[in-house]
N, C-alpha and C. Protein backbone atom coordinates (compact mmCIF):
# COMPACT_ATOMS: atom_id res chain seq x y z
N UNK A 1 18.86 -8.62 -21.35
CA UNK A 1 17.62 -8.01 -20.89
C UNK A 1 17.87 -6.77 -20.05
N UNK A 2 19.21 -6.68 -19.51
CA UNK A 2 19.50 -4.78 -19.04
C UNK A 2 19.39 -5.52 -17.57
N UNK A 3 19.52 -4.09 -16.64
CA UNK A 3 19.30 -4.26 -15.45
C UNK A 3 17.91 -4.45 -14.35
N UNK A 4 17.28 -4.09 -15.41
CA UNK A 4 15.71 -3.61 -15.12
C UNK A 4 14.90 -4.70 -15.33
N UNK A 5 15.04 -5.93 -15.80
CA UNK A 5 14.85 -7.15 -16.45
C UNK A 5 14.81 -8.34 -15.24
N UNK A 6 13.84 -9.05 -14.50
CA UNK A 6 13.89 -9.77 -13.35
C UNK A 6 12.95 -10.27 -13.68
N UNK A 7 13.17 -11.65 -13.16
CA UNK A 7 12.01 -12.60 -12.95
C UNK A 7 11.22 -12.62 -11.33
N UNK A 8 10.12 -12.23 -10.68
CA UNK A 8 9.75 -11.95 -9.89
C UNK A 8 8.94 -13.30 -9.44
N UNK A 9 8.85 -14.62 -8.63
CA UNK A 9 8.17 -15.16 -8.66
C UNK A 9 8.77 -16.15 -7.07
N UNK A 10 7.46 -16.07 -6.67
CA UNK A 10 7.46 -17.30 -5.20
C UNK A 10 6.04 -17.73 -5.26
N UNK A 11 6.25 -18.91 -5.18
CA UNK A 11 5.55 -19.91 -5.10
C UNK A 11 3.59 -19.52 -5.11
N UNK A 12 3.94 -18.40 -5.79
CA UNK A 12 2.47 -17.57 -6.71
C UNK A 12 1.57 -16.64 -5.48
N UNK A 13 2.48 -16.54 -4.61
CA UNK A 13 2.00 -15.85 -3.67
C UNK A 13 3.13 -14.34 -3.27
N UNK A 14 4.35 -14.43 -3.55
CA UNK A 14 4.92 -13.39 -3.17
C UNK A 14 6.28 -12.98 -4.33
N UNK A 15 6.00 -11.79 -4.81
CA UNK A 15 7.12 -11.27 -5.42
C UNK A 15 8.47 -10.69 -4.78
N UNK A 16 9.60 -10.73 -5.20
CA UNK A 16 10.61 -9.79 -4.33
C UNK A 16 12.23 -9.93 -5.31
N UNK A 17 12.17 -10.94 -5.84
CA UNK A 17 13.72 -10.63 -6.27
C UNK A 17 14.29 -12.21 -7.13
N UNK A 18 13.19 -13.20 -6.84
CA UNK A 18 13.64 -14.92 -7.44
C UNK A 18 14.32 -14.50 -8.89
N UNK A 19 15.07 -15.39 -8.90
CA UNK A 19 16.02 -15.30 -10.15
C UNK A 19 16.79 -14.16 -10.81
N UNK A 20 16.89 -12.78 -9.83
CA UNK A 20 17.60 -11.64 -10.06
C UNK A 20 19.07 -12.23 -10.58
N UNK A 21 19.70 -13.12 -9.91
CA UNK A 21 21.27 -12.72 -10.42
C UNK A 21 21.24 -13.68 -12.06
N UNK A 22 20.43 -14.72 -12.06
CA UNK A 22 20.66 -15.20 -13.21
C UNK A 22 19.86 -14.28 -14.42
N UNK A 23 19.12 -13.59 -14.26
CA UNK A 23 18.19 -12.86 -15.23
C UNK A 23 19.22 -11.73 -15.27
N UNK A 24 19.49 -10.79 -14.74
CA UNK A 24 20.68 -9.76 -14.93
C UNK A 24 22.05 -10.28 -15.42
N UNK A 25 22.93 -11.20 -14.76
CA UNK A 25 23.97 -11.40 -14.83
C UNK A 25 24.88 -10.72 -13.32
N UNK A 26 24.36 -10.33 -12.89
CA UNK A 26 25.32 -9.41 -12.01
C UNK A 26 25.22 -9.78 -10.49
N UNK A 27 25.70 -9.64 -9.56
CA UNK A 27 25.50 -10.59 -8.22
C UNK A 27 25.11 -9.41 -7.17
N UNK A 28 24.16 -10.13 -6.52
CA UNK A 28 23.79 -8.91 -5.85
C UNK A 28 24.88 -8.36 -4.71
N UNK A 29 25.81 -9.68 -4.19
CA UNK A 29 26.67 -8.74 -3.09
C UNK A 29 27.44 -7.61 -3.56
N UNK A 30 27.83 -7.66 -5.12
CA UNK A 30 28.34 -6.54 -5.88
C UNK A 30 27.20 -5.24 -5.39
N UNK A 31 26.25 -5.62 -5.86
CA UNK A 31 25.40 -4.17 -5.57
C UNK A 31 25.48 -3.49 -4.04
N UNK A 32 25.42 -4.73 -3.18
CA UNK A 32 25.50 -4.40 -2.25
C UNK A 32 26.79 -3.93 -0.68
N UNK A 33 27.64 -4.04 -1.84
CA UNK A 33 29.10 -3.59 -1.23
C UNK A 33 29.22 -2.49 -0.87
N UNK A 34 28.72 -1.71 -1.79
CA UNK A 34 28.40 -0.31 -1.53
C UNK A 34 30.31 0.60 -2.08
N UNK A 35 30.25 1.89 -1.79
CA UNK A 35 31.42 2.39 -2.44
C UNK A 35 32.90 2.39 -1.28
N UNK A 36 34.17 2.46 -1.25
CA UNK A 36 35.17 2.76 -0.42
C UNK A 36 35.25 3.62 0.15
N UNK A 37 34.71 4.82 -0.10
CA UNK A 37 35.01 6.15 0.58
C UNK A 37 33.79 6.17 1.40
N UNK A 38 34.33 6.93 2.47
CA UNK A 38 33.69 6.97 4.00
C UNK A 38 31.90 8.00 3.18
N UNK A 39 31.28 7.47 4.43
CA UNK A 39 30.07 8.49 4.13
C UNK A 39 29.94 9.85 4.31
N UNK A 40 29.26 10.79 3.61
CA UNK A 40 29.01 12.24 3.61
C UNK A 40 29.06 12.82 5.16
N UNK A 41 28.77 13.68 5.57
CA UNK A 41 28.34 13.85 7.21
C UNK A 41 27.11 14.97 7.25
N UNK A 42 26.47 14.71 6.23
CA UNK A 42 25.39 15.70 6.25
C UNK A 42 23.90 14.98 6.70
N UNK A 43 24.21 13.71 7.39
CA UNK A 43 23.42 13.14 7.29
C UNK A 43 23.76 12.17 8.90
N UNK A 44 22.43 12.11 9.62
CA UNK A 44 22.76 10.69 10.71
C UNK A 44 23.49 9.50 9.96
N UNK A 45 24.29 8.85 10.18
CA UNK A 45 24.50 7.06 9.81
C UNK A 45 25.28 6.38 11.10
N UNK A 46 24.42 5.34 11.46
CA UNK A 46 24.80 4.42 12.51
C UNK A 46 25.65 3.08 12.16
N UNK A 47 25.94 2.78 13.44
CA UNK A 47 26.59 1.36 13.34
C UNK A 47 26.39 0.30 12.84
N UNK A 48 26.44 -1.02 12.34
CA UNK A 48 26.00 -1.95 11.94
C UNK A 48 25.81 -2.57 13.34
N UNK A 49 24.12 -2.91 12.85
CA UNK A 49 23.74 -3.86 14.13
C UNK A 49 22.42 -4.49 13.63
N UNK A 50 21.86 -5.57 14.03
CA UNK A 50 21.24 -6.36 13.34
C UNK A 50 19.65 -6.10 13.97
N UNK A 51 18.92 -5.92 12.82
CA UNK A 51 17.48 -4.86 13.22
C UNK A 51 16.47 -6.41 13.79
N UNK A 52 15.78 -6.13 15.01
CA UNK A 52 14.83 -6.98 15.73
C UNK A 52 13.60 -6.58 15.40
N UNK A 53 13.17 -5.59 15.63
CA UNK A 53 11.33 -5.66 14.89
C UNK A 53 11.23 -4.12 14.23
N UNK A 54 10.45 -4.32 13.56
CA UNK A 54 9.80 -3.28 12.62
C UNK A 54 8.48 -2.37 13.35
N UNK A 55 8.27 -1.54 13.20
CA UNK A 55 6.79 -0.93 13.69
C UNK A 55 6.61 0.13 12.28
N UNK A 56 5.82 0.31 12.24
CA UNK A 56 5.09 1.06 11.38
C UNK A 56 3.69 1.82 11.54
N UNK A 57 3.50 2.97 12.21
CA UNK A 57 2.33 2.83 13.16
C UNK A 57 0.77 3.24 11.96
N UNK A 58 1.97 3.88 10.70
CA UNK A 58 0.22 4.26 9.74
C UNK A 58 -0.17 2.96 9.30
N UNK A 59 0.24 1.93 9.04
CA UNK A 59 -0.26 1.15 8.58
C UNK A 59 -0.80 -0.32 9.89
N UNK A 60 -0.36 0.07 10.89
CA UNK A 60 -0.51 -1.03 12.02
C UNK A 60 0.18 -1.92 12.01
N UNK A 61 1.72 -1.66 11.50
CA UNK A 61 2.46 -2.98 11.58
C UNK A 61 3.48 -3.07 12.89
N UNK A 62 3.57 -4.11 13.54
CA UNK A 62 4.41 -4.17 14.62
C UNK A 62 4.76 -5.69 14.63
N UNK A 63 6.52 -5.95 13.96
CA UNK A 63 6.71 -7.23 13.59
C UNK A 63 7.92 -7.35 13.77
N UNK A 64 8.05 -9.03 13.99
CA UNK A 64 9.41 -9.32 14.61
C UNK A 64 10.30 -9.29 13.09
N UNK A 65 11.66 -9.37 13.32
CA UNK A 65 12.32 -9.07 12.02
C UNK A 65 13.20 -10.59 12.26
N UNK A 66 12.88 -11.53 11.15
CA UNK A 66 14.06 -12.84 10.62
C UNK A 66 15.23 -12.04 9.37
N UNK A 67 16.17 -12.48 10.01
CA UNK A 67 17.12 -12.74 8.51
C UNK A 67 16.84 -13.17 7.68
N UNK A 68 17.04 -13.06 5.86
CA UNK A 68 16.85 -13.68 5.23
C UNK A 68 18.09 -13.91 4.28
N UNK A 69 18.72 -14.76 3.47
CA UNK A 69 20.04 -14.58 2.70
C UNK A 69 19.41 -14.91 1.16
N UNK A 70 20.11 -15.29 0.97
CA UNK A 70 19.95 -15.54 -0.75
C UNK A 70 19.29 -17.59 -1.26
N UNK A 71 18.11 -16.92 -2.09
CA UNK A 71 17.61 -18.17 -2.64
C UNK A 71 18.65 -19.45 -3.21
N UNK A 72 18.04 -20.35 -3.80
CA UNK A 72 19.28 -21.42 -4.67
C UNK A 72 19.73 -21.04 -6.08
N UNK A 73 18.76 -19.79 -6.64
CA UNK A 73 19.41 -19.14 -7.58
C UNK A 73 19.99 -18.19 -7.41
N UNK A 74 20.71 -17.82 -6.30
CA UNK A 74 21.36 -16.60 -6.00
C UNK A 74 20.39 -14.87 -5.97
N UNK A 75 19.28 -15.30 -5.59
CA UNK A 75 18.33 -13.83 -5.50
C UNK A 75 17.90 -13.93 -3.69
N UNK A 76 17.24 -12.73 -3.58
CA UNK A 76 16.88 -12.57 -2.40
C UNK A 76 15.83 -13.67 -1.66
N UNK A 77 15.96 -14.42 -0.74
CA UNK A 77 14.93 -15.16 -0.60
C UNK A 77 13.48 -14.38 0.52
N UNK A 78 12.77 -15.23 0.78
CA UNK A 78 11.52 -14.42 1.86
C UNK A 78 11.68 -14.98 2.65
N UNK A 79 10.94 -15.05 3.67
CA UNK A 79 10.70 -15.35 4.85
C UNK A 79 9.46 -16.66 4.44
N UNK A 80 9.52 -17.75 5.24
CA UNK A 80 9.22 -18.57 5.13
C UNK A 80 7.48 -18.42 5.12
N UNK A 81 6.43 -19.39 4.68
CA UNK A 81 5.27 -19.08 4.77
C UNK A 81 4.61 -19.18 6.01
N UNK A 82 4.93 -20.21 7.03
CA UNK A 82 4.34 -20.18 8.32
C UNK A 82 5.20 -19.14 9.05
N UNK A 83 5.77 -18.15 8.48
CA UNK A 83 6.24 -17.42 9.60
C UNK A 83 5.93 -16.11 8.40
N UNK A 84 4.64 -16.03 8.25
CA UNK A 84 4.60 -14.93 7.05
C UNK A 84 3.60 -13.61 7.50
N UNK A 85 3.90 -13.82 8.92
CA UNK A 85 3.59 -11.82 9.38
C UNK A 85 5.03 -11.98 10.09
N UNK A 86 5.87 -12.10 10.18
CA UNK A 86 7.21 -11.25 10.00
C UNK A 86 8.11 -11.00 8.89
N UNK A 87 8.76 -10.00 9.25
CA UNK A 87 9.77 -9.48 8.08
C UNK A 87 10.79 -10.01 8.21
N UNK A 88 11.44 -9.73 6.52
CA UNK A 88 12.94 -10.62 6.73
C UNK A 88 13.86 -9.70 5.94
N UNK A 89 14.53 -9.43 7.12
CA UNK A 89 16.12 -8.27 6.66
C UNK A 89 17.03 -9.51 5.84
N UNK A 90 17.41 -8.49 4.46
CA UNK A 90 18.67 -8.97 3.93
C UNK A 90 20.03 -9.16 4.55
N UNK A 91 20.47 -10.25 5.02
CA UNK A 91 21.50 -9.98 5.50
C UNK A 91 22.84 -9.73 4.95
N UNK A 92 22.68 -10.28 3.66
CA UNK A 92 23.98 -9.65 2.76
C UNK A 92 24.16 -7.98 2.74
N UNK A 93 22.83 -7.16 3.27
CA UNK A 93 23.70 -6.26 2.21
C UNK A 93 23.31 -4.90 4.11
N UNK A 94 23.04 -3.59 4.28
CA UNK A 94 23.57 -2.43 5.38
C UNK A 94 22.38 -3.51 6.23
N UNK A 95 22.67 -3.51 7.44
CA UNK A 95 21.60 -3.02 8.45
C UNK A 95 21.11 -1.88 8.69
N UNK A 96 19.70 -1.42 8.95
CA UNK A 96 19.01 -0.74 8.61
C UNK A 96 19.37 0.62 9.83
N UNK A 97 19.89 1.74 8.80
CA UNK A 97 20.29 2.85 9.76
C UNK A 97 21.65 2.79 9.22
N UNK A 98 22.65 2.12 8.72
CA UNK A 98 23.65 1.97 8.16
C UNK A 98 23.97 2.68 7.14
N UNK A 99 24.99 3.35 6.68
CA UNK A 99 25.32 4.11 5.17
C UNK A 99 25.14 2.73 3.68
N UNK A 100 23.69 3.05 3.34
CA UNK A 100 23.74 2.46 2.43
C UNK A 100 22.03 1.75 2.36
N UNK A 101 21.80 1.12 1.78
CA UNK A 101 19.91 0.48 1.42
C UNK A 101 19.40 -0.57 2.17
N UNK A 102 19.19 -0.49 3.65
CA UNK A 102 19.37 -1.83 4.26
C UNK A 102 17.95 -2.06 3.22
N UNK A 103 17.54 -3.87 2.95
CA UNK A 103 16.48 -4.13 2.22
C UNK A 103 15.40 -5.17 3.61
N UNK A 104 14.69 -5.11 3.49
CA UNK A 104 13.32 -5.72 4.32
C UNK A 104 12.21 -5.96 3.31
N UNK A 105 11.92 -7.27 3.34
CA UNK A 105 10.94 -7.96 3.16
C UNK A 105 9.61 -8.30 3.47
N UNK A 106 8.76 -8.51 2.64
CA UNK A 106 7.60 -9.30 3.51
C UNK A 106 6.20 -9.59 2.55
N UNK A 107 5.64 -10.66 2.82
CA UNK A 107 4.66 -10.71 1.91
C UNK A 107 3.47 -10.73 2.47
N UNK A 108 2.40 -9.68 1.07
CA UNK A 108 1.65 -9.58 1.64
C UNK A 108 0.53 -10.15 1.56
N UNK A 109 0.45 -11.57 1.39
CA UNK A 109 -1.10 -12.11 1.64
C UNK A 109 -0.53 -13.68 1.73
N UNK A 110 -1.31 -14.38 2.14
CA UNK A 110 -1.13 -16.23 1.97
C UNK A 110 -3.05 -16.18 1.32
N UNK A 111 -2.72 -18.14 1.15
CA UNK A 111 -4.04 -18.06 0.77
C UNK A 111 -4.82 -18.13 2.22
N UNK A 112 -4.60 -17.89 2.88
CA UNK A 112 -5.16 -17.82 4.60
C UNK A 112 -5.48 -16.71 5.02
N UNK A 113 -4.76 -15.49 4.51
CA UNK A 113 -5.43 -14.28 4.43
C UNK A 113 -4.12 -13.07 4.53
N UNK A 114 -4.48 -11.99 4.99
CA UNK A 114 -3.02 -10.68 5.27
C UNK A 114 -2.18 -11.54 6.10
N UNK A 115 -0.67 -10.58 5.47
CA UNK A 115 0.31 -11.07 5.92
C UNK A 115 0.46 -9.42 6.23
N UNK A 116 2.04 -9.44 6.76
CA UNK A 116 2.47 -8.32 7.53
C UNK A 116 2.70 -7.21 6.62
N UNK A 117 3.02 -6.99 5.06
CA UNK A 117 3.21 -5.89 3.97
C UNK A 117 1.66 -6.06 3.47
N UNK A 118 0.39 -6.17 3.74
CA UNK A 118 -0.68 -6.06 3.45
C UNK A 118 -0.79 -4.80 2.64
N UNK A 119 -0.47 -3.65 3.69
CA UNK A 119 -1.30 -2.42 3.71
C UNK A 119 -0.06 -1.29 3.04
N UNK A 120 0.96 -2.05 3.04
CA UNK A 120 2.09 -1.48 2.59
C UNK A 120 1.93 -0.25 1.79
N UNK A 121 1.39 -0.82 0.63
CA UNK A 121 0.48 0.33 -0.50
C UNK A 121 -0.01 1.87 -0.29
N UNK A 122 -0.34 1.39 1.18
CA UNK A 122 -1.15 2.64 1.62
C UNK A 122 -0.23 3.79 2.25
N UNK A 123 1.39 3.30 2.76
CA UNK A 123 2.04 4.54 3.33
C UNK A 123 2.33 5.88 2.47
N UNK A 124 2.16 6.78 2.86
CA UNK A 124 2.86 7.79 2.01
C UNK A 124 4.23 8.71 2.53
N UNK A 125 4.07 9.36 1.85
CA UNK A 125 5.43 10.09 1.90
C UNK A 125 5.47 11.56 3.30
N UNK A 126 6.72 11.05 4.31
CA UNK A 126 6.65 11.65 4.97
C UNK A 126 6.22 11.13 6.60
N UNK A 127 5.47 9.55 6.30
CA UNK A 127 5.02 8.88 7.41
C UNK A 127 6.22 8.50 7.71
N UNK A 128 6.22 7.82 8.86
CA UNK A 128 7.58 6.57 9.85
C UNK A 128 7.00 5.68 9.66
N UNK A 129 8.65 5.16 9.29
CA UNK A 129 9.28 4.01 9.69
C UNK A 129 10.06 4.01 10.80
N UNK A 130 9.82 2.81 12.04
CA UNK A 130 10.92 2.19 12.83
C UNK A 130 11.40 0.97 12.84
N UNK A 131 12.92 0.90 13.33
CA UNK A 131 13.23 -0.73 13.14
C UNK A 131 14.51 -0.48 14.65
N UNK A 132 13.65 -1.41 15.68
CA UNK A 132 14.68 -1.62 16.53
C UNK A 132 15.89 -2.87 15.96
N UNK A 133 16.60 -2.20 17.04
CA UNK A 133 17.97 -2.80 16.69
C UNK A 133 18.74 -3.49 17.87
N UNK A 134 19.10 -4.48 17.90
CA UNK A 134 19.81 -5.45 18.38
C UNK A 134 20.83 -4.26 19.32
N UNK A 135 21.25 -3.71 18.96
CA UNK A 135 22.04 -2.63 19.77
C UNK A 135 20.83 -1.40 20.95
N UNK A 136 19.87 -1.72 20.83
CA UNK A 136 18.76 -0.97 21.30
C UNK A 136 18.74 0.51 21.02
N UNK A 137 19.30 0.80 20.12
CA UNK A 137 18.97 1.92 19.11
C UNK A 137 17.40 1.86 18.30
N UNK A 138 16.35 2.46 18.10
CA UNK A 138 15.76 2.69 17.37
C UNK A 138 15.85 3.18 16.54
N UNK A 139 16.12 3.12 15.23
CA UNK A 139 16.24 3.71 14.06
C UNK A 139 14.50 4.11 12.93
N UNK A 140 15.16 5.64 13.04
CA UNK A 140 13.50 5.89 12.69
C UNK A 140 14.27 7.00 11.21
N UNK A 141 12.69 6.23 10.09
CA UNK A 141 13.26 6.62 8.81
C UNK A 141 11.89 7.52 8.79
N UNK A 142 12.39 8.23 7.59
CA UNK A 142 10.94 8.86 6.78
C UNK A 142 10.50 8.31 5.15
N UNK A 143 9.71 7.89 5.28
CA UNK A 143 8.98 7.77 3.83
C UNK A 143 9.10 8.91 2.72
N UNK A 144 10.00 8.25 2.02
CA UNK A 144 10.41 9.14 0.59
C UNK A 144 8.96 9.20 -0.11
N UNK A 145 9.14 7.74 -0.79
CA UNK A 145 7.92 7.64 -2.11
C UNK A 145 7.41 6.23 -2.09
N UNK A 146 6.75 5.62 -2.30
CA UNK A 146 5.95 4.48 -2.34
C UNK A 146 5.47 4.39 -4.16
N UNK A 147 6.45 3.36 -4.77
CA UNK A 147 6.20 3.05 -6.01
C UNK A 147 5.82 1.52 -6.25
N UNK A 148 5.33 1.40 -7.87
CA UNK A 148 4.81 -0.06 -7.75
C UNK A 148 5.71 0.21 -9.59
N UNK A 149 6.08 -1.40 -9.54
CA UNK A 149 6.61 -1.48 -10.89
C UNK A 149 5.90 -3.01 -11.21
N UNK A 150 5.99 -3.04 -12.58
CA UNK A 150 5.46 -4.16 -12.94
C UNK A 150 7.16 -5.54 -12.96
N UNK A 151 6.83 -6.26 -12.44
CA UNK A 151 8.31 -7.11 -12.04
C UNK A 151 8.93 -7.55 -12.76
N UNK A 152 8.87 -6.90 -14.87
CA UNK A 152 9.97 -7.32 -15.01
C UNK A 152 10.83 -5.99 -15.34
N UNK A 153 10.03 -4.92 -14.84
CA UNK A 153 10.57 -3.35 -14.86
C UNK A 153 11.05 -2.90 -13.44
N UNK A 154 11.34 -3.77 -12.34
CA UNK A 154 12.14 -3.22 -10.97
C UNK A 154 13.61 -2.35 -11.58
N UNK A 155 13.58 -1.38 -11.15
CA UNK A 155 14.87 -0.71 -10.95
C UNK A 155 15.95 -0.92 -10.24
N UNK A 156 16.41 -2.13 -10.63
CA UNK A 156 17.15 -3.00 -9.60
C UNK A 156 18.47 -1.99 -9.08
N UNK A 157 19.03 -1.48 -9.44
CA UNK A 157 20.53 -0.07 -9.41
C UNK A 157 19.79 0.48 -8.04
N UNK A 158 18.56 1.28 -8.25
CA UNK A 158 18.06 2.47 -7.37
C UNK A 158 17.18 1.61 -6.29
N UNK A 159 17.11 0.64 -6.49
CA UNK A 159 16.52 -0.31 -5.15
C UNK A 159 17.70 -1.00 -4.41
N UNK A 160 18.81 -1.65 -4.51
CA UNK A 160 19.36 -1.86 -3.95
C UNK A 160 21.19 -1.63 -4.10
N UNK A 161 21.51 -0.71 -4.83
CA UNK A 161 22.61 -0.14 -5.71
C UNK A 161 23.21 1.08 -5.06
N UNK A 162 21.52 2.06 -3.98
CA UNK A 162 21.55 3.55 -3.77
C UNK A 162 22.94 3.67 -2.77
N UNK A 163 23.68 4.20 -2.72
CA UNK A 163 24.57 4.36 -1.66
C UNK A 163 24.88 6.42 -1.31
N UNK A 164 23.78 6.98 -0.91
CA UNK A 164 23.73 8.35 -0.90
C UNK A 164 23.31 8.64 -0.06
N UNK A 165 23.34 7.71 0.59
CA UNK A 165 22.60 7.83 2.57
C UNK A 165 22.18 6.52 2.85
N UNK A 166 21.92 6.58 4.30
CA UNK A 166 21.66 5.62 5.26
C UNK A 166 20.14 5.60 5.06
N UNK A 167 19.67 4.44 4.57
CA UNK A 167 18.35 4.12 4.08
C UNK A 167 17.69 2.89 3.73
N UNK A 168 16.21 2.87 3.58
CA UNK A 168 15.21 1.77 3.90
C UNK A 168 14.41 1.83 2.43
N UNK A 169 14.46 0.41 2.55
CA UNK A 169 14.02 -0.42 1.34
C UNK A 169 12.41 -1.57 2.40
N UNK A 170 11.02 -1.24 1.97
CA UNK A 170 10.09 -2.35 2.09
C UNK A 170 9.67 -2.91 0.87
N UNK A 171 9.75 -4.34 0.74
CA UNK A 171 9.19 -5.05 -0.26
C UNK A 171 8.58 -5.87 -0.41
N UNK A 172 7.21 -5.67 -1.02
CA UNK A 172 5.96 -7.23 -1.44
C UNK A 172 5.94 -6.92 -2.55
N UNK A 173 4.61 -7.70 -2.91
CA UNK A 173 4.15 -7.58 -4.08
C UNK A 173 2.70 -6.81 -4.49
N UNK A 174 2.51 -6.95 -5.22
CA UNK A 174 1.01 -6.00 -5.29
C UNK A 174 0.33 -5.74 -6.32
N UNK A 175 -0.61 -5.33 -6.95
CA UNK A 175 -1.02 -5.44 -8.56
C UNK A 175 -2.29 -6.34 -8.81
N UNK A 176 -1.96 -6.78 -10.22
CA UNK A 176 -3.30 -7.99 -10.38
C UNK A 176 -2.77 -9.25 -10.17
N UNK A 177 -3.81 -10.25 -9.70
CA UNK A 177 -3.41 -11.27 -9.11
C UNK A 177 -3.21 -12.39 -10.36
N UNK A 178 -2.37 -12.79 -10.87
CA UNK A 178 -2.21 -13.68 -12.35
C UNK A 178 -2.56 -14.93 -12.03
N UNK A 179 -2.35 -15.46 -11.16
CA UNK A 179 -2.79 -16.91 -10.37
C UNK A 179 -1.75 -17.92 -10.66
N UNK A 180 -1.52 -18.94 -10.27
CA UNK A 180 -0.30 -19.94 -10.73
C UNK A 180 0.70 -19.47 -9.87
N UNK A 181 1.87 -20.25 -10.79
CA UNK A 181 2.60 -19.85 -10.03
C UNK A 181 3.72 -18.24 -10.61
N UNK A 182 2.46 -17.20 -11.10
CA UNK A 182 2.88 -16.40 -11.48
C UNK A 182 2.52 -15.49 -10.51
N UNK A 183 1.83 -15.39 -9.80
CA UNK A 183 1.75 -14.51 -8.56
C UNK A 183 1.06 -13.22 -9.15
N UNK A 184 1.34 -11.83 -8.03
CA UNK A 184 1.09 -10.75 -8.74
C UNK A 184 1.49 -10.32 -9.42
N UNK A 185 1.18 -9.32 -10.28
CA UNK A 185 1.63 -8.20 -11.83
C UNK A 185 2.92 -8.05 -11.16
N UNK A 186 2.89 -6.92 -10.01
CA UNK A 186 3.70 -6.38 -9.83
C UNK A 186 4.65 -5.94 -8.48
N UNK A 187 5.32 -5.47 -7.99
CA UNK A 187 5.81 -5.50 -6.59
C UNK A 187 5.96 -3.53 -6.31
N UNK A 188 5.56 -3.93 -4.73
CA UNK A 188 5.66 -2.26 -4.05
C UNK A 188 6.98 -2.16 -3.45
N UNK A 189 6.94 -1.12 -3.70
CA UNK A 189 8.90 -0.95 -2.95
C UNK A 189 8.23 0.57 -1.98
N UNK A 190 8.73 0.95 -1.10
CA UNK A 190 8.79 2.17 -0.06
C UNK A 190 10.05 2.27 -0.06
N UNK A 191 10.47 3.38 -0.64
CA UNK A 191 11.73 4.26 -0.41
C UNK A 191 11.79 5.20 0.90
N UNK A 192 12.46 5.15 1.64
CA UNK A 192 12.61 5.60 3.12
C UNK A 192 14.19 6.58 3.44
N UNK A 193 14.41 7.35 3.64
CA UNK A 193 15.73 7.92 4.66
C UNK A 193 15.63 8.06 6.08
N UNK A 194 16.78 7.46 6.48
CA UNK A 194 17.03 7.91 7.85
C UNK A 194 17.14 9.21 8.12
N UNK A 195 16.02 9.69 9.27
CA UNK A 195 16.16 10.84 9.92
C UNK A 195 16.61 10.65 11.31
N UNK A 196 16.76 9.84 11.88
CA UNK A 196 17.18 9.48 13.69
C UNK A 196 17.22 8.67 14.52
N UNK A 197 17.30 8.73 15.95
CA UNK A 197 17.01 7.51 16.66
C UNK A 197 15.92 8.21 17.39
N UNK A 198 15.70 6.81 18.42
CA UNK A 198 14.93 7.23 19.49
C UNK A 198 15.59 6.50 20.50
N UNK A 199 15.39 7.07 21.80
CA UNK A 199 16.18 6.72 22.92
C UNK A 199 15.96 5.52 22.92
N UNK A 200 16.58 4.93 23.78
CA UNK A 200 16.53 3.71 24.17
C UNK A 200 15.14 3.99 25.86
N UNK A 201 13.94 3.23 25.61
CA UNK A 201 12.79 3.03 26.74
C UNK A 201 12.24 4.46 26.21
N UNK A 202 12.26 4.67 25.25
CA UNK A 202 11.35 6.07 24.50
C UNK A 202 9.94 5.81 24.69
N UNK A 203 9.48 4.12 24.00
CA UNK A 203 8.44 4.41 24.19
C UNK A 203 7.59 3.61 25.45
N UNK A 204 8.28 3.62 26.58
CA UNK A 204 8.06 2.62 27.90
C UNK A 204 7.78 3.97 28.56
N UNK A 205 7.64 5.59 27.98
CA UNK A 205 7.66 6.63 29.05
C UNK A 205 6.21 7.03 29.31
C-alpha cells in the first residue's frame, strides 16, 4: 500500500497514526532517527529537553503537555480520554525546538464536547506556536501551512521523516464524522518552523 497508506483510527473519536507500522511496514523510530550529520547553522536548533505546555494564543490554547509512546501495534498512541484537553509529545522521536519534527498530539472533540486541537483547523500560516520546556526555554515556532488529508493519504515521510530544520508537527483529526468506530474522514496536521526562544519570565513582565 506505499508509504502514504495508514489506518487512522481511535476508538471513533480521534485520528493520528493507529496501525502505521503494520500498514506501511516500516518502524517509526527509523523515521524518526533522523540523519548522522550535524545540523545546517542557518537556522536556531536547541537542546533536547522535554516540552511542559503548549500555548497557542490564535486559537486559545494553553495546555499542559503528557508524553505519549507507541500504541500495541507499534503506531503513535494519544493521550488518554479523561485527560483529553492536554497534549501528548511523542517521545520517541526530537523534542520540540530540536533538529528534526518534534510530533504533538491531541484530540479534538469527546462525546462530552471540545477537546484541546478543537480549533486547530483554524491556524494559519505565519501565526505562533509556543511550547515551554522543561529546561525553561520557550520555544516559539511559526506556522508554515495547515493541511488536512484524508487518513489513508497522510504523507507519512514529510510528517514525521522531515529532517531540514528544527520543527513542529500538531495533530487531530477533522473532516466528516463516519461514526463507529471509524471516526473522522480525515486528520489536520500544522506544519510549523522554529524561529526562537523567549526569555525565560518573558511573559511574567
Amino acid at each position: 500500500m506505499g508509504l502514504i497508506a495508514v489506518l487512522l483510527v481511535f476508538v471513533g473519536l480521534f485520528t493520528v497514526g493507529v496501525g502505521l507500522g503494520a500498514a506501511t511496514g516500516f518502524n517509526l523510530g527509523d523515521l524518526f532517527r533522523g540523519p548522522d550529520k550535524p545540523p545546517p547553522r542557518d537556522f536556531p536548533v536547541l537542546e533536547p529537553s522535554r516540552p511542559q505546555r503548549l500555548t497557542i494564543p490564535a486559537i486559545d490554547v494553553a495546555a499542559p503537555i503528557l508524553t505519549v509512546g507507541l500504541a500495541e501495534d507499534g503506531s503513535v498512541a494519544v493521550p488518554p480520554l479523561n485527560r483529553h484537553n492536554e497534549a501528548g509529545w511523542f517521545g520517541g522521536g526530537p523534542t520540540p525546538g530540536q533538529y528534526g519534527p518534534a510530533l504533538i498530539v491531541g484530540h479534538a472533540d469527546t462525546r462530552t464536547g471540545p477537546s484541546v486541537f478543537h480549533r486547530l483547523r483554524e491556524l494559519k500560516p505565519g501565526q505562533k506556536i509556543e511550547v515551554l520546556r522543561e529546561d525553561d526555554e520557550t520555544a516559539v515556532f511559526q506556522v508554515n501551512s495547515v493541511e488536512r488529508y484524508g487518513k489513508e493519504k497522510l504523507p507519512i515521510r514529510r510528517v514525521y521523516g522531515d529532517y531540514s530544520r528544527p520543527s513542529l508537527r500538531l495533530v487531530t483529526c477533522g473532516g466528516t464524522w463516519l461514526g463507529g468506530e471509524r471516526g473522522y474522514s480525515d486528520n489536520i496536521v500544522v506544519f510549523a518552523s522554529l524561529i526562537g526562544t523567549k526569555p525565560v519570565g518573558a511573559d511574567r513582565r
